[in-house]
Every structure is written in C-alpha cells, then in structure tokens.
PDB file of N, CA and C in Angstrom:
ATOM      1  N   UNK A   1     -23.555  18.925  20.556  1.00  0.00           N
ATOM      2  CA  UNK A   1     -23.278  19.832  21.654  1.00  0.00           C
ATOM      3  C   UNK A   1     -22.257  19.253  22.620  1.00  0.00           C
ATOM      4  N   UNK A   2     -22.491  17.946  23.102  1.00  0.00           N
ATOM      5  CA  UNK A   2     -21.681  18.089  24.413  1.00  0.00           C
ATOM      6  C   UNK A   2     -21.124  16.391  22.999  1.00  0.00           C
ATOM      7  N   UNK A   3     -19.680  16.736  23.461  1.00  0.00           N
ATOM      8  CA  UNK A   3     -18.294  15.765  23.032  1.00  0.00           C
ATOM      9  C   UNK A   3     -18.666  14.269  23.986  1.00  0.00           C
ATOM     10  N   UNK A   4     -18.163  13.178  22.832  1.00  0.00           N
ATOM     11  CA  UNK A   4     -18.515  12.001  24.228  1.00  0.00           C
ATOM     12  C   UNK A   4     -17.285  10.880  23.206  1.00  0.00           C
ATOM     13  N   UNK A   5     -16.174  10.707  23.976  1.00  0.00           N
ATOM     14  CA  UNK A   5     -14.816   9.780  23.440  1.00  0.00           C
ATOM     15  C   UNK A   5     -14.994   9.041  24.249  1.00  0.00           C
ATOM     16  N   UNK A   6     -14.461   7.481  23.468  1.00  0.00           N
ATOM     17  CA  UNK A   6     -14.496   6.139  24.313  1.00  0.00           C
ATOM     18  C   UNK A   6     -13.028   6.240  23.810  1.00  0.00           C
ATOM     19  N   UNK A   7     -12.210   5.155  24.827  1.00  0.00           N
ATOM     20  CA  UNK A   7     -10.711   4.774  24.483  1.00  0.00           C
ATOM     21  C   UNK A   7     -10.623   3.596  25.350  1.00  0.00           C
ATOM     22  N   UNK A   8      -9.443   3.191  25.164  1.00  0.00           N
ATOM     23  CA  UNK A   8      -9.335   1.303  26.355  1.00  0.00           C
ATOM     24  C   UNK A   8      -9.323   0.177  25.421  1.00  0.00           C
ATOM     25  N   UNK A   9     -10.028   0.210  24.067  1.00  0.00           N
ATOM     26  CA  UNK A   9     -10.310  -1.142  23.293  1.00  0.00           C
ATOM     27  C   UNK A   9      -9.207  -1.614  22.653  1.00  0.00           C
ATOM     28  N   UNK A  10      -9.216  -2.790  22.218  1.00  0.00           N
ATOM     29  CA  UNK A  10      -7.945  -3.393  21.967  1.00  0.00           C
ATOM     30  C   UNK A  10      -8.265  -4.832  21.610  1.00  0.00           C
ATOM     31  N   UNK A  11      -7.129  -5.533  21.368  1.00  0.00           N
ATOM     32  CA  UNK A  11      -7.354  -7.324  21.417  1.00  0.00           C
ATOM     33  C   UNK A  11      -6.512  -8.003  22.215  1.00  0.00           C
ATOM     34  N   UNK A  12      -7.605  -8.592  22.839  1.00  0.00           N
ATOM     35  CA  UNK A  12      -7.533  -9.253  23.773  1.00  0.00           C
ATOM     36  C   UNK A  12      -7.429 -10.866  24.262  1.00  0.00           C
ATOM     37  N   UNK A  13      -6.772 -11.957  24.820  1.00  0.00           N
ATOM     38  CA  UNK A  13      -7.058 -12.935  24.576  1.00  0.00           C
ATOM     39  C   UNK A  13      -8.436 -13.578  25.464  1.00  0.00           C
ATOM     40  N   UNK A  14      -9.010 -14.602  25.366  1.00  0.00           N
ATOM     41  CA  UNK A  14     -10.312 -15.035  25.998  1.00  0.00           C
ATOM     42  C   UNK A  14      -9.450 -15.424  27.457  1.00  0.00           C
ATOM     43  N   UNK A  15     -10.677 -14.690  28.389  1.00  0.00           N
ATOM     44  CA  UNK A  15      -9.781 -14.954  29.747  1.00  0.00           C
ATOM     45  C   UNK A  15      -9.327 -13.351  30.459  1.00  0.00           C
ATOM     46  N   UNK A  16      -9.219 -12.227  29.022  1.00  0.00           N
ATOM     47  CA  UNK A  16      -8.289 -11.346  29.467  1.00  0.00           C
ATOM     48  C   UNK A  16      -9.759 -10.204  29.797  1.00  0.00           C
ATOM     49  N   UNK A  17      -8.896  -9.299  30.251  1.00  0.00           N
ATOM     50  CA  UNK A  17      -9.639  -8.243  30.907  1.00  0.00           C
ATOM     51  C   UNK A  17      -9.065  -6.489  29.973  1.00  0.00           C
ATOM     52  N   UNK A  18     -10.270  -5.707  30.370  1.00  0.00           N
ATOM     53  CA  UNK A  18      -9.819  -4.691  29.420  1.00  0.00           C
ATOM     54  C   UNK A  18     -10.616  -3.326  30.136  1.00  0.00           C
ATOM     55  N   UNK A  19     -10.479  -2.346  29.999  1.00  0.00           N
ATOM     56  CA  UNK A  19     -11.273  -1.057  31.075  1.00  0.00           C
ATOM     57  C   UNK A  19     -11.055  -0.179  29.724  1.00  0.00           C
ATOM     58  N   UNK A  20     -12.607   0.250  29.664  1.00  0.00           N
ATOM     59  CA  UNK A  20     -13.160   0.786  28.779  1.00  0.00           C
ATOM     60  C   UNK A  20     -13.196   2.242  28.829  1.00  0.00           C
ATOM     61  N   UNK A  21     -12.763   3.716  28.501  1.00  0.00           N
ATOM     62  CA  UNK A  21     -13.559   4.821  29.562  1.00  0.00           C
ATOM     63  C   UNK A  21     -14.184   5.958  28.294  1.00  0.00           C
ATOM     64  N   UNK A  22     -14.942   6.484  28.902  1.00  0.00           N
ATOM     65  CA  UNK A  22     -15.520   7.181  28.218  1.00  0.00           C
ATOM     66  C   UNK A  22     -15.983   8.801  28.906  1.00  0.00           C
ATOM     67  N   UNK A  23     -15.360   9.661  28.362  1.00  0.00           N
ATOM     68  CA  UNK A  23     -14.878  11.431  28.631  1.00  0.00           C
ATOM     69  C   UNK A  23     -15.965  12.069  27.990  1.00  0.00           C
ATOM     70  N   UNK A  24     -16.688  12.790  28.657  1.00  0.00           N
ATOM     71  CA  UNK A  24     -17.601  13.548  27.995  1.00  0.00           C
ATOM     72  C   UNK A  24     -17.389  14.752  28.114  1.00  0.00           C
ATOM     73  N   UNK A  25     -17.731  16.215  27.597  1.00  0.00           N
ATOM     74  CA  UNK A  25     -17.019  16.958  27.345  1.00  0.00           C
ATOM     75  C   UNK A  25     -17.277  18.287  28.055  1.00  0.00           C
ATOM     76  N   UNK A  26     -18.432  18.132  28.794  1.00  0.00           N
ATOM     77  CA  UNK A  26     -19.439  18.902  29.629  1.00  0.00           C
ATOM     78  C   UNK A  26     -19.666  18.204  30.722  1.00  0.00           C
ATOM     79  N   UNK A  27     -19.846  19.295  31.809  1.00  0.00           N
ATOM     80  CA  UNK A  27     -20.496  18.942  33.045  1.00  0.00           C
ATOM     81  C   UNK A  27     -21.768  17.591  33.122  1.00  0.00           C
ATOM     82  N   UNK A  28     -21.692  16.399  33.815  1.00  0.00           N
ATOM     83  CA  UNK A  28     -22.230  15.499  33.882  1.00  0.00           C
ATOM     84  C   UNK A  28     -23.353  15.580  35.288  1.00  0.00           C
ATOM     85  N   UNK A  29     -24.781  15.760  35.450  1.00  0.00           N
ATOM     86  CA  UNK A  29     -24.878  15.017  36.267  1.00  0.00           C
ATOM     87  C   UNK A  29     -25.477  13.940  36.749  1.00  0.00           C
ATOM     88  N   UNK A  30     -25.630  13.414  38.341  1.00  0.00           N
ATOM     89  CA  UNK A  30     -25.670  12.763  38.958  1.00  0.00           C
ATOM     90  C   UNK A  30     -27.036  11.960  38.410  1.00  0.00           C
ATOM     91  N   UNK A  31     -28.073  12.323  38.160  1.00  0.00           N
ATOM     92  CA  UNK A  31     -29.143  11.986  37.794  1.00  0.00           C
ATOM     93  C   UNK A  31     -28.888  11.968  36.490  1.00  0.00           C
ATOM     94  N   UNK A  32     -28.109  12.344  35.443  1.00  0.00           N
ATOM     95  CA  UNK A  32     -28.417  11.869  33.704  1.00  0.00           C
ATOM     96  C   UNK A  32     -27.522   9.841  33.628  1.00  0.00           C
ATOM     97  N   UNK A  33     -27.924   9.521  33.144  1.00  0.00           N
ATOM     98  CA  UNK A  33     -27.971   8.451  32.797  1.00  0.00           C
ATOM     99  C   UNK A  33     -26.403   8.579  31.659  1.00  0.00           C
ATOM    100  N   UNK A  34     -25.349   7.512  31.891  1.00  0.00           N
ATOM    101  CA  UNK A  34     -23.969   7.248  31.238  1.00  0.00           C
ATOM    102  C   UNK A  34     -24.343   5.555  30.984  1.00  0.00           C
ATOM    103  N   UNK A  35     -24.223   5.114  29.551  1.00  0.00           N
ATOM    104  CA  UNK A  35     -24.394   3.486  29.393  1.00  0.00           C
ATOM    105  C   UNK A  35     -23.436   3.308  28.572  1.00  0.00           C
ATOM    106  N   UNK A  36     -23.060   2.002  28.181  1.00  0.00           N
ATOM    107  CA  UNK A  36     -22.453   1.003  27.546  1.00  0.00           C
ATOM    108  C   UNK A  36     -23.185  -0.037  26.131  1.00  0.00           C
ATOM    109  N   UNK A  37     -22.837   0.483  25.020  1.00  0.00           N
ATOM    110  CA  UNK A  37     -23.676  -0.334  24.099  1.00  0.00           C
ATOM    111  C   UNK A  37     -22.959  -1.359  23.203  1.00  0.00           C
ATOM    112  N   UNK A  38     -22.809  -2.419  22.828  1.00  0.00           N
ATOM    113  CA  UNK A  38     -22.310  -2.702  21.758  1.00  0.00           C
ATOM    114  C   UNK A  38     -22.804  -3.182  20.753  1.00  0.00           C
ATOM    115  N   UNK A  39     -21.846  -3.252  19.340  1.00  0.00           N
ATOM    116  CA  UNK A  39     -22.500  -3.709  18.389  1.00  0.00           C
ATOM    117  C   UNK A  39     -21.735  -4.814  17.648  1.00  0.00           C
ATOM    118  N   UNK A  40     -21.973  -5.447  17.280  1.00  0.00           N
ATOM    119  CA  UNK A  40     -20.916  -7.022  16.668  1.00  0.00           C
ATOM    120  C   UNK A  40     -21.158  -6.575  15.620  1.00  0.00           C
ATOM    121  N   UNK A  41     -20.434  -7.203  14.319  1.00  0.00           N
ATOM    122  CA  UNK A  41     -20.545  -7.151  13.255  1.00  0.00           C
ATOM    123  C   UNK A  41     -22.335  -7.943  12.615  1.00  0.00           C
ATOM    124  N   UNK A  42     -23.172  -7.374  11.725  1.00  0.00           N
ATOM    125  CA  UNK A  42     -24.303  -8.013  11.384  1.00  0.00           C
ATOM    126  C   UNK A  42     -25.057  -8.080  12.655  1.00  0.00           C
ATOM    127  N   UNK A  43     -25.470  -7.585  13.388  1.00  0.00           N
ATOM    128  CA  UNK A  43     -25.841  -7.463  14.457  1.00  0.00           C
ATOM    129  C   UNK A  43     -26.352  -5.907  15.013  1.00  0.00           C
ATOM    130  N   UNK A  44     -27.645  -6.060  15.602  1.00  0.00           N
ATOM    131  CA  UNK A  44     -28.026  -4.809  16.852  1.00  0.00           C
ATOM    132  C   UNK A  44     -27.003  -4.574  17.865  1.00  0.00           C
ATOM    133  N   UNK A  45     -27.271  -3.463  18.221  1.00  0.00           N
ATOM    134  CA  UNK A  45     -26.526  -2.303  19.027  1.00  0.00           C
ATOM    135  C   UNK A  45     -27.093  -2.847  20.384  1.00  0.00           C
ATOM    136  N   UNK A  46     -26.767  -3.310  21.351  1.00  0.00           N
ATOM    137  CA  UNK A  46     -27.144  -4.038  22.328  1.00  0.00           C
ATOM    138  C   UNK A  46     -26.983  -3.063  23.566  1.00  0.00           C
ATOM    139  N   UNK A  47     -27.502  -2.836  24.775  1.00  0.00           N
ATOM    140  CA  UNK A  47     -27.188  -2.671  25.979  1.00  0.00           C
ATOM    141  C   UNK A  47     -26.040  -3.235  26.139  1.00  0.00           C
ATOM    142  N   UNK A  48     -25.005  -3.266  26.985  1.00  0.00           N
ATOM    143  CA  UNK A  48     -24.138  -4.129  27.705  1.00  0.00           C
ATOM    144  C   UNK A  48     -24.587  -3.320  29.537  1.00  0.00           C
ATOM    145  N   UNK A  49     -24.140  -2.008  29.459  1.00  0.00           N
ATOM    146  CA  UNK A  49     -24.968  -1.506  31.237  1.00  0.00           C
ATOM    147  C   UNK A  49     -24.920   0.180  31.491  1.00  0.00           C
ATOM    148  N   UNK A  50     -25.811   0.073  32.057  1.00  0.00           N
ATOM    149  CA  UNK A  50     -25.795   1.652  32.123  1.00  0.00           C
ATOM    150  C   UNK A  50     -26.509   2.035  33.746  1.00  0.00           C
ATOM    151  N   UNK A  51     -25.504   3.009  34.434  1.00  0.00           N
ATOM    152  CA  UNK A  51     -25.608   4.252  35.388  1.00  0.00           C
ATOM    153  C   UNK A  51     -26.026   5.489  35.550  1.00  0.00           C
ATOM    154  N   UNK A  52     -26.982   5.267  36.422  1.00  0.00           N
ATOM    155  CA  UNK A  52     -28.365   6.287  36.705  1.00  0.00           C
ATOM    156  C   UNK A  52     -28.655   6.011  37.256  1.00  0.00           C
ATOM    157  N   UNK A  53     -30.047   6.087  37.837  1.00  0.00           N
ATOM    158  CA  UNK A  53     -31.359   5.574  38.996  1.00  0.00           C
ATOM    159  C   UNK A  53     -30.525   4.593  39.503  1.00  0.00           C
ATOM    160  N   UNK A  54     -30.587   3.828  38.604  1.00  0.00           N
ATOM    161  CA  UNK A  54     -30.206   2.192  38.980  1.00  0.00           C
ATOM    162  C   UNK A  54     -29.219   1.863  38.173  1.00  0.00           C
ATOM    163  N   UNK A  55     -28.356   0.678  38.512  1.00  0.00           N
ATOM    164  CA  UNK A  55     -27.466   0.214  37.546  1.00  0.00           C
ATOM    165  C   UNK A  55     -27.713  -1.442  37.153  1.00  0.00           C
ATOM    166  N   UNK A  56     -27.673  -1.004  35.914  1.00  0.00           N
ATOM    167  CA  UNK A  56     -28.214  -2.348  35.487  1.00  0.00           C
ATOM    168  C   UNK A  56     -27.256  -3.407  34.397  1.00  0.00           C
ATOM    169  N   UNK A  57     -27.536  -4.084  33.780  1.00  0.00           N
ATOM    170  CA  UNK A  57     -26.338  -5.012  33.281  1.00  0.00           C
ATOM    171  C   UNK A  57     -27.159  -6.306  32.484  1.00  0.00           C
ATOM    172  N   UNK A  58     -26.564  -6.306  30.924  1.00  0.00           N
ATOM    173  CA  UNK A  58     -27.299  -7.358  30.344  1.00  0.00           C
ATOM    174  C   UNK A  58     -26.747  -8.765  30.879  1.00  0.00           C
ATOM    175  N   UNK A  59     -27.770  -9.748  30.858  1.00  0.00           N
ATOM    176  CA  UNK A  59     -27.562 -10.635  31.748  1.00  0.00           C
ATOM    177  C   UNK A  59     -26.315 -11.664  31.134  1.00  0.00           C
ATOM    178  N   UNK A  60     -25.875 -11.307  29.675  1.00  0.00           N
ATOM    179  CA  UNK A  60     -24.739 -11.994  29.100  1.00  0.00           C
ATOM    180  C   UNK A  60     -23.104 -11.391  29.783  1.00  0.00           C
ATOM    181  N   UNK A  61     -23.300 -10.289  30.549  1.00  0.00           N
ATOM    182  CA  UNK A  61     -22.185  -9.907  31.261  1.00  0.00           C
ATOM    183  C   UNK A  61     -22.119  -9.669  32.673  1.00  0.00           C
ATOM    184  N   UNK A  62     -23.163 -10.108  33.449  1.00  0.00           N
ATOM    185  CA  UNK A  62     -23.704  -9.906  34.824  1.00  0.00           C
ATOM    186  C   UNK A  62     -21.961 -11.041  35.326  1.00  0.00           C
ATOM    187  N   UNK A  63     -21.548 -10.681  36.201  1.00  0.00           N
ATOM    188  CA  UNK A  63     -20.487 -10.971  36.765  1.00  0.00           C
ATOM    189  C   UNK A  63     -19.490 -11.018  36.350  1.00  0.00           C
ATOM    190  N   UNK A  64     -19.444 -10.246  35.376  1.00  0.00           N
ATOM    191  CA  UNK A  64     -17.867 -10.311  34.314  1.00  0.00           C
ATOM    192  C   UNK A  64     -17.444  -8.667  34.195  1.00  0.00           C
ATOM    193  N   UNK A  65     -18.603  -7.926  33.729  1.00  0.00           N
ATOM    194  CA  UNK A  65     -18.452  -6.516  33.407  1.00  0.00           C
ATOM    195  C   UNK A  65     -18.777  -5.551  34.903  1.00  0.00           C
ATOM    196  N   UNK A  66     -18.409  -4.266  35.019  1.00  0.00           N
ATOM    197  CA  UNK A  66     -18.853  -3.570  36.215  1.00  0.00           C
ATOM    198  C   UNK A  66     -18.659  -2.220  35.348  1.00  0.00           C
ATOM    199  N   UNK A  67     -19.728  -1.223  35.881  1.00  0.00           N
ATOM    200  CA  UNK A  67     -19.969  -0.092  35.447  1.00  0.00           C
ATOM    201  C   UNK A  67     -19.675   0.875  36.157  1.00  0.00           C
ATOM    202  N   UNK A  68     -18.640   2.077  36.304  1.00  0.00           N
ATOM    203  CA  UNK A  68     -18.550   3.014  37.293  1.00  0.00           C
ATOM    204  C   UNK A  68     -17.935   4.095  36.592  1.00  0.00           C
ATOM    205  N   UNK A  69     -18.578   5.378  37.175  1.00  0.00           N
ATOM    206  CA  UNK A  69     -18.696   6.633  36.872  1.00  0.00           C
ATOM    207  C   UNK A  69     -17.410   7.762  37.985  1.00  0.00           C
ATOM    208  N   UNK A  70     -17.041   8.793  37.305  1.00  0.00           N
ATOM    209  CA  UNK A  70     -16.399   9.706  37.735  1.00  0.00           C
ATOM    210  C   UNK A  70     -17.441  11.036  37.694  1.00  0.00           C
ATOM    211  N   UNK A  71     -18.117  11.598  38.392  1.00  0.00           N
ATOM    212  CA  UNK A  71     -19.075  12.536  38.189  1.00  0.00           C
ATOM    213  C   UNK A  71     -18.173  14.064  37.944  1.00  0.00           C
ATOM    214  N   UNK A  72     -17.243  13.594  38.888  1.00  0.00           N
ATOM    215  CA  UNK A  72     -16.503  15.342  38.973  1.00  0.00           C
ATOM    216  C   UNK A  72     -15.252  15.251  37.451  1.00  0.00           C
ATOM    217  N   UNK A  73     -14.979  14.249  36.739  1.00  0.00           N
ATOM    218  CA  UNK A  73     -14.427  14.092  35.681  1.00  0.00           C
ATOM    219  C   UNK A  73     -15.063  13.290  34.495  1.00  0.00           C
ATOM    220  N   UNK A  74     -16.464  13.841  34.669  1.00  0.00           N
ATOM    221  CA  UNK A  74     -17.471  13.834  33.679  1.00  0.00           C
ATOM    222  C   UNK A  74     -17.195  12.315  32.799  1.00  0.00           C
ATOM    223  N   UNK A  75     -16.464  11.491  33.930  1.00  0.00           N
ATOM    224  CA  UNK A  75     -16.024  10.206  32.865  1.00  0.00           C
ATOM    225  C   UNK A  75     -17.323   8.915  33.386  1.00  0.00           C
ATOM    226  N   UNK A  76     -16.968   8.199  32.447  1.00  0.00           N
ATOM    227  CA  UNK A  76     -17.319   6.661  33.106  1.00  0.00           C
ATOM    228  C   UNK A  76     -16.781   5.499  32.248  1.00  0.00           C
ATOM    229  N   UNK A  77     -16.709   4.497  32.973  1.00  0.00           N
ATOM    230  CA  UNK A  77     -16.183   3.363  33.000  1.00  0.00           C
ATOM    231  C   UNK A  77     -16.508   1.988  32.639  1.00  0.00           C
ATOM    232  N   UNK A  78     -16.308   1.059  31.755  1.00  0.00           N
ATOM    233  CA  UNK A  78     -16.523  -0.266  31.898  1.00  0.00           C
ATOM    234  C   UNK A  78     -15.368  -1.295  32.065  1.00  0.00           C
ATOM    235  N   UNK A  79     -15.314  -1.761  33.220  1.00  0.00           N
ATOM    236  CA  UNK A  79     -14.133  -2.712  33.355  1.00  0.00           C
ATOM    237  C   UNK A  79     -15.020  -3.913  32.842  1.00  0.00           C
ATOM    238  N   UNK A  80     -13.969  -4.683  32.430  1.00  0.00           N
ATOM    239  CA  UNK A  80     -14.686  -5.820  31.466  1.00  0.00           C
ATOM    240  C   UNK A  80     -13.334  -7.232  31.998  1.00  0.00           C
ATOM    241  N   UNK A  81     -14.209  -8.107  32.317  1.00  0.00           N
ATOM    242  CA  UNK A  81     -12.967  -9.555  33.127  1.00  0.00           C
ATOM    243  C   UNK A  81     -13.572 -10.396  32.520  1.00  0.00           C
ATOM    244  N   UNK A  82     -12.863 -11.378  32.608  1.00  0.00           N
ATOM    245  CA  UNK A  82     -13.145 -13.107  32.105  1.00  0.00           C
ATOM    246  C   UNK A  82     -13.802 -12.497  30.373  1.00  0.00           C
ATOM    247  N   UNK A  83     -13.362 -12.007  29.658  1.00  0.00           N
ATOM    248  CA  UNK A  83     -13.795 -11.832  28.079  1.00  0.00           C
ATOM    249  C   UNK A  83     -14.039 -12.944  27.349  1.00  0.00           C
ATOM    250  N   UNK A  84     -14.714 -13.117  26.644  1.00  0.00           N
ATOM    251  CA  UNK A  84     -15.127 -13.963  25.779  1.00  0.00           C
ATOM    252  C   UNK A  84     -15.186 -13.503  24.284  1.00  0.00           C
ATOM    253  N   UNK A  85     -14.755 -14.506  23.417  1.00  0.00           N
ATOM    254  CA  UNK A  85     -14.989 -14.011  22.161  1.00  0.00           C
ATOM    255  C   UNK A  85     -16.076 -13.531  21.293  1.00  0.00           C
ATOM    256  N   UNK A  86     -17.071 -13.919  22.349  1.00  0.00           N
ATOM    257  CA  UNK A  86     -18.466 -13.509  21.692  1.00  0.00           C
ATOM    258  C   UNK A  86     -18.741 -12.029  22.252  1.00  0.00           C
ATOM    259  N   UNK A  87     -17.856 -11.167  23.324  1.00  0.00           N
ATOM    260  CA  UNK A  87     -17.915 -10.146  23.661  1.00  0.00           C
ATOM    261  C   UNK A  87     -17.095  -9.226  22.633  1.00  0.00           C
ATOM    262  N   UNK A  88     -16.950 -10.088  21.405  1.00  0.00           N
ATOM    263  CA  UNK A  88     -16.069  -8.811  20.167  1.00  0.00           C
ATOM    264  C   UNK A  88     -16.793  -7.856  19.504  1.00  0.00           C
ATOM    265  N   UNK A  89     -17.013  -6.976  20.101  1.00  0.00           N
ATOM    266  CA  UNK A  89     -17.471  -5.734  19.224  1.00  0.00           C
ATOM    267  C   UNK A  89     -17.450  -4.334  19.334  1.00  0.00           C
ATOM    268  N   UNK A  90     -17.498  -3.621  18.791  1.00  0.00           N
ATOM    269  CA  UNK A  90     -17.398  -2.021  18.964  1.00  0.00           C
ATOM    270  C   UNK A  90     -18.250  -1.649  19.934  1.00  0.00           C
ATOM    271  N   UNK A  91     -17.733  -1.066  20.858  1.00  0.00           N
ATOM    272  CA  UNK A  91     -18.572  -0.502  22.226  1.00  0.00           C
ATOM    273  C   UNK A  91     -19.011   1.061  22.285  1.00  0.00           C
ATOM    274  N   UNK A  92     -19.664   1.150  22.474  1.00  0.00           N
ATOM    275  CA  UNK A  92     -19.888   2.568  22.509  1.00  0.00           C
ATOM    276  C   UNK A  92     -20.958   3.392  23.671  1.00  0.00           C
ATOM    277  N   UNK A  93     -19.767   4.343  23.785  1.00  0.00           N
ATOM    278  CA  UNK A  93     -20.628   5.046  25.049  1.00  0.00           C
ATOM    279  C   UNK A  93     -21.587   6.168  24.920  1.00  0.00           C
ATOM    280  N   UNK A  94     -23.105   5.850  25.653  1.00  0.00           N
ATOM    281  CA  UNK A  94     -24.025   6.680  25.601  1.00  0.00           C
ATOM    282  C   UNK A  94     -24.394   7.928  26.768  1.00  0.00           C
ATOM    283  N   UNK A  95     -24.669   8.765  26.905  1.00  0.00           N
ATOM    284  CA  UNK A  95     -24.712  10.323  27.635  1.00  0.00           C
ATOM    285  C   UNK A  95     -26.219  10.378  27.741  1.00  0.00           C
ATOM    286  N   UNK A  96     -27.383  10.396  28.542  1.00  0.00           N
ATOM    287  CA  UNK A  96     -28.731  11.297  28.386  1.00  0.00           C
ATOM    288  C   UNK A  96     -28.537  11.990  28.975  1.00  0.00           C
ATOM    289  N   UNK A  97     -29.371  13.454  28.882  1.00  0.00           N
ATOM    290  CA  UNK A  97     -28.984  14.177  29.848  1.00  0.00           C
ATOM    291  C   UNK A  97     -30.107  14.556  30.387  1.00  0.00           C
ATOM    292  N   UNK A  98     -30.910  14.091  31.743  1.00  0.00           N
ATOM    293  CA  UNK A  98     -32.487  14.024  32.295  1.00  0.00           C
ATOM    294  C   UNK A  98     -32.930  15.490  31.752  1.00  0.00           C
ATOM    295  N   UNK A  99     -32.277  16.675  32.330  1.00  0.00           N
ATOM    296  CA  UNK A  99     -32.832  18.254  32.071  1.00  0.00           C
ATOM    297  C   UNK A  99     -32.871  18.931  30.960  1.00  0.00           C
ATOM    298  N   UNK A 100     -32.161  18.507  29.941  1.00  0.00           N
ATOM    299  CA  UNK A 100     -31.935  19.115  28.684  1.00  0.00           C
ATOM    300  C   UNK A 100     -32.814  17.937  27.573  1.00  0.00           C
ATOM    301  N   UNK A 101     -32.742  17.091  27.823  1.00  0.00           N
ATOM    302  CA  UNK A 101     -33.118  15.695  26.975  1.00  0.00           C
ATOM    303  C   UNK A 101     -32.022  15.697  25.741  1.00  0.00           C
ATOM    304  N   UNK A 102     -30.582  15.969  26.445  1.00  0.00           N
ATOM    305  CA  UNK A 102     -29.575  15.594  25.629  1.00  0.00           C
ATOM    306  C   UNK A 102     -29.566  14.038  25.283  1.00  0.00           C
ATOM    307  N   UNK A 103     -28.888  13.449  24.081  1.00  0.00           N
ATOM    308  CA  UNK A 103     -29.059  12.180  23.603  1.00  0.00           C
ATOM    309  C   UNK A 103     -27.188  11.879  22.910  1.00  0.00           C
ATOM    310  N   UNK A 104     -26.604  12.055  23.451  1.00  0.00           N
ATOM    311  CA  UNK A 104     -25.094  11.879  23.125  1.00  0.00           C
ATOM    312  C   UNK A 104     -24.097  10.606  22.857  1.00  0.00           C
ATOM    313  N   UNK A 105     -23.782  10.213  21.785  1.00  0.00           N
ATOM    314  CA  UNK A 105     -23.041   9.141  21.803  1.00  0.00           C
ATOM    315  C   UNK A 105     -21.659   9.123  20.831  1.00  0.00           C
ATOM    316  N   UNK A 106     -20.596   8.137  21.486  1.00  0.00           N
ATOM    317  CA  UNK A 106     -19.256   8.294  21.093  1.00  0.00           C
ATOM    318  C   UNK A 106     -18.737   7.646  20.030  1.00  0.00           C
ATOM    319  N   UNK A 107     -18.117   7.729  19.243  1.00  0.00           N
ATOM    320  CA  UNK A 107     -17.411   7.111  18.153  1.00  0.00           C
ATOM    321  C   UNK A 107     -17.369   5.972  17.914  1.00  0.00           C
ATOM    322  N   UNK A 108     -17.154   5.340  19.014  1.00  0.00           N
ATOM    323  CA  UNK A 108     -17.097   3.663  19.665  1.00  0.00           C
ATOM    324  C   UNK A 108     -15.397   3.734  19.299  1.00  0.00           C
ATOM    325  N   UNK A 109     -15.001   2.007  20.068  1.00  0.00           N
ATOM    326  CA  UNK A 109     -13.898   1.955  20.561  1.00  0.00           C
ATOM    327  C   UNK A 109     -14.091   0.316  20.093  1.00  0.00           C
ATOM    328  N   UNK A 110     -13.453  -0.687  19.490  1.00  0.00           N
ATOM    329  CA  UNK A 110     -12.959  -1.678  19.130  1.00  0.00           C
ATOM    330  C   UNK A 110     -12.642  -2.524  20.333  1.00  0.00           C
ATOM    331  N   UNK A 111     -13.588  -3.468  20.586  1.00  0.00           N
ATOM    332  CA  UNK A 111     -12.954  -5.158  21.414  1.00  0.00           C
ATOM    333  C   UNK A 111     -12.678  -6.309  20.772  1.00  0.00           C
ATOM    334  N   UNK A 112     -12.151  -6.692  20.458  1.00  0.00           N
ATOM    335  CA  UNK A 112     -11.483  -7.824  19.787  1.00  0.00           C
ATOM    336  C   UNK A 112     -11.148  -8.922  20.541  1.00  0.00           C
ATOM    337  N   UNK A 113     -11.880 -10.038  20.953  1.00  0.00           N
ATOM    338  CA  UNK A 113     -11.524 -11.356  22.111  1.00  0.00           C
ATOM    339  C   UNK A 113     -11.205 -12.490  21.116  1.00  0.00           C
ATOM    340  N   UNK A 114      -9.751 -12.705  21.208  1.00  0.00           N
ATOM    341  CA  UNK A 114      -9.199 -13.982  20.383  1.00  0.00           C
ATOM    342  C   UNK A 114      -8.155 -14.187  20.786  1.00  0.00           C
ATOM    343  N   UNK A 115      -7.931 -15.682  20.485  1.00  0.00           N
ATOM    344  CA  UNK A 115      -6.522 -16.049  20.919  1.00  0.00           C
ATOM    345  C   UNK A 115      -5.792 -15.741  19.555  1.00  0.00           C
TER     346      UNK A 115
END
C-alpha cells in the first residue's frame, strides 16, 4: 500500500560521513513510528534508530548517527559521521503506521565503509 524508497548510500572512506533518506509515499504521521535497519552480509537485520514516542539509537552508533524526520514531506533521515567499516551494510528504512497497523519497508540502499 503505502511506497517506502531509501537513496544516499554509497562508498565511503572510514572517517567519512553519508545522509541516508527515506520518501514514503503517503501521508506520515506524527505518532507512527519511521526507523533505520541494517543488514551486513551473513548477518541479522539490526536496529540502527528509529522516530516516534521516543528516539532511540543502537548503542554501536550512539554519537555518530542522528535520526530526523520531515513530517510534512513524509521523509526521514539518517545522517551517519565518523563511519566505520563495520557500519557496511544495506540499510533499510522501516514505516509503522500506529492507526492502520501498517508494516512498510524499503528496498534498502547500500553502505560500503573502506578505504
């Protein structure tokens, strides 16, 4: 039902910074929940942070990553600083939607941290 595109990913060197965004395709609101997941290769689909109630942040990116939302352009955001190579993986952005119990997620988008 409702469209959800990530774009921003790329390769990057360790050190570098990268802004993640993610367009959803329908009216967003204030109370549904917009997150950040990734997945490494051989590896679970991890939290990285997500905006709602509260904003929260796995503790492997707590002062590096920041999470922020556009409500009236149904977007949101992960700026991502000081990268690390262990931050290489397909990111992907998640949508709930509190009133509908929509469950929406995007294609994912490629991070690549290497020199």
């Amino acid at each position: 039902q409702v469209q959800v595109v990530e774009s921003g990913g790329g390769l990057v060197q360790p050190g570098g910074s990268l802004r993640l965004s993610c367009a959803a395709s329908e009216s967003i609101r204030s109370i549904d929940v917009m997150a950040w997941y990734r997945q490494a290769p051989g590896k679970q689909r991890e939290l990285v942070a997500s905006s709602g109630g509260v904003t929260i942040y796995a503790d492997s990116v707590k002062g590096r990553f920041t999470i922020s939302r556009d409500n009236a352009k149904n977007t949101v955001y992960l700026q991502m600083n000081s990268l690390k190579p262990e931050d290489t993986a397909v990111y992907y952005c998640n949508v709930w939607t509190v009133i509908t119990r929509g469950d929406y997620w995007g294609q994912g988008t490629q991070v690549i941290v290497s020199s």
